[in-house]
Protein backbone atom coordinates (compact mmCIF):
# COMPACT_ATOMS: atom_id res chain seq x y z
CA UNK A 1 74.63 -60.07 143.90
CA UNK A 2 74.19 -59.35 140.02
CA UNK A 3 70.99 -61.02 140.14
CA UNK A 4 70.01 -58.77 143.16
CA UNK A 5 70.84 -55.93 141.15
CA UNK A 6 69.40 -57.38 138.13
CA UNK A 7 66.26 -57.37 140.36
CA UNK A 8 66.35 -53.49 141.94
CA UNK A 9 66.99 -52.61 137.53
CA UNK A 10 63.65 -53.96 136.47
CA UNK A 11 61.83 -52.26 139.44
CA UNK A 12 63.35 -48.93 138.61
CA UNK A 13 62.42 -49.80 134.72
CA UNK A 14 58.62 -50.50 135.51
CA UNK A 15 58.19 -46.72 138.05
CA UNK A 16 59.70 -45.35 135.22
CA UNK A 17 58.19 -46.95 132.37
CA UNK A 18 54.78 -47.08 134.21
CA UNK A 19 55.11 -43.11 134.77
CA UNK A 20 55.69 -41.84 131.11
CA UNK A 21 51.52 -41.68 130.84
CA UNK A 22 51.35 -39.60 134.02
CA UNK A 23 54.32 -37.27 132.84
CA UNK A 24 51.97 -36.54 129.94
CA UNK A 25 54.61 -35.78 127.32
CA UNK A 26 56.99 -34.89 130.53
CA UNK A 27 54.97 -31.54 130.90
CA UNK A 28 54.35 -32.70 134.27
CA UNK A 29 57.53 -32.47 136.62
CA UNK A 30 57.20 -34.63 139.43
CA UNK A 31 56.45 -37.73 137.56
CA UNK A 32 59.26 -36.74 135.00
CA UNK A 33 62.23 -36.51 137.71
CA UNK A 34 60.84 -39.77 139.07
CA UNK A 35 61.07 -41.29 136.17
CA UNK A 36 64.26 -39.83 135.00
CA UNK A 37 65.78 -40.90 138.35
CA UNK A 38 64.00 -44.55 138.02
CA UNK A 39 65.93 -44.79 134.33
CA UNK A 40 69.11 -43.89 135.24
CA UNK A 41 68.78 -45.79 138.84
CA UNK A 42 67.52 -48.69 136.21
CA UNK A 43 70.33 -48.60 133.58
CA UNK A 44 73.00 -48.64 136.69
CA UNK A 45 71.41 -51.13 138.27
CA UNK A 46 71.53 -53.29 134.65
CA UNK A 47 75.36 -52.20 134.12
CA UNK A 48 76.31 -53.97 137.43
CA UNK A 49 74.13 -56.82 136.57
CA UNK A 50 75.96 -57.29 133.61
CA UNK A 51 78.90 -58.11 135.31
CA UNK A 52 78.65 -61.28 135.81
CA UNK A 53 75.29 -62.28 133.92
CA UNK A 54 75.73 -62.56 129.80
CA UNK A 55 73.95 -59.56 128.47
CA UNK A 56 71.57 -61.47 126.09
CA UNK A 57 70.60 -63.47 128.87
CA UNK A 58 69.99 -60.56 131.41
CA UNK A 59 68.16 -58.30 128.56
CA UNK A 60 65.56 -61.04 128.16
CA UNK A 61 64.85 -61.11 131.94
CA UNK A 62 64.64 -57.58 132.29
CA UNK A 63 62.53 -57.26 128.85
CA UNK A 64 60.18 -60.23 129.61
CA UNK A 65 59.30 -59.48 133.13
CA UNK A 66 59.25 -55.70 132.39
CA UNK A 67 56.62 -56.32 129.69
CA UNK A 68 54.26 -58.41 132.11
CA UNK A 69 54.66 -56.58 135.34
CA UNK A 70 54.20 -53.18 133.18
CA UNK A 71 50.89 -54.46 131.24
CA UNK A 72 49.86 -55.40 134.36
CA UNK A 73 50.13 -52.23 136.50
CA UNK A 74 48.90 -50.62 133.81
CA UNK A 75 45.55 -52.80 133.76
CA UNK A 76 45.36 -51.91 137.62
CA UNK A 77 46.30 -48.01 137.56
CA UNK A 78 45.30 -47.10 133.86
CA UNK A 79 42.23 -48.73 133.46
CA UNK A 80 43.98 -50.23 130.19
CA UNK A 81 42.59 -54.09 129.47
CA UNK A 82 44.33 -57.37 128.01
CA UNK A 83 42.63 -59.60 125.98
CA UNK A 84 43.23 -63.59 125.92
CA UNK A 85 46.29 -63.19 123.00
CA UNK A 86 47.91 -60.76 125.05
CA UNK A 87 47.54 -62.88 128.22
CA UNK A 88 48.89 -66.05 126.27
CA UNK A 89 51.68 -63.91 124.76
CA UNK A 90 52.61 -63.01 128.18
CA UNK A 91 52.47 -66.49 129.50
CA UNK A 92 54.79 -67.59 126.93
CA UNK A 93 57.03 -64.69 127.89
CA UNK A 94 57.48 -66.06 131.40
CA UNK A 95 58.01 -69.49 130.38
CA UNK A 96 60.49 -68.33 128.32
CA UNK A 97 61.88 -66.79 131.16
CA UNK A 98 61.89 -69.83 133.22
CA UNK A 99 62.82 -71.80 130.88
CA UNK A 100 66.16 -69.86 130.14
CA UNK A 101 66.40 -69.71 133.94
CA UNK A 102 66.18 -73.15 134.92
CA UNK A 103 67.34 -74.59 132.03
CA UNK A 104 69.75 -73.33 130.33
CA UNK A 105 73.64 -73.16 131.22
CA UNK A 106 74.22 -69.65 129.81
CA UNK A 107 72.42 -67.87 132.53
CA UNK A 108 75.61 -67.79 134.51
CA UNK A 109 74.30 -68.92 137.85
């Protein structure tokens, strides 16, 4: 169950995270409540996580595949573009989070 929550935490993170441009300096209100509701929805969602997952462990899941997934719905929706470094920085990220996931015996799971 943590990881499921663990899960339903990053999604929050990335509406949030991936609405801050559209709140414009949260001058726009919609887009701010949503992504006022998608942080605190986010941050609950990591506190029950971290019930049962170590925190460094769950941090760097919900860092690392917040980084990619948000980089890349911004290259779809905002027209922003990632050259090759980014892209290999952002492979490594997700080995690293595979790595830690299959690997390692600190993961809890």
């Amino acid at each position: 169950m943590s990881y499921f929550y663990l899960g339903i935490a990053i999604v929050a993170e990335i509406i949030a995270t991936s609405l801050l441009k559209t709140s414009e300096g949260f001058t726009r209100l919609i887009p701010t409540i949503i992504l006022g509701i998608g942080y605190l929805v986010a941050f609950y969602c990591l506190s029950m996580a971290l019930r049962d997952i170590p925190t460094g462990i769950a941090y760097a899941i919900w860092s690392g595949v917040g980084i990619v997934l948000v980089a890349v719905i911004a290259c779809i929706f905002q027209g922003q573009s990632l050259d090759l470094p980014a892209m290999v920085g952002m492979a490594l990220i997700i080995a690293g989070v595979l790595v830690m996931n299959l690997f390692s015996t600190a993961t809890g799971h």
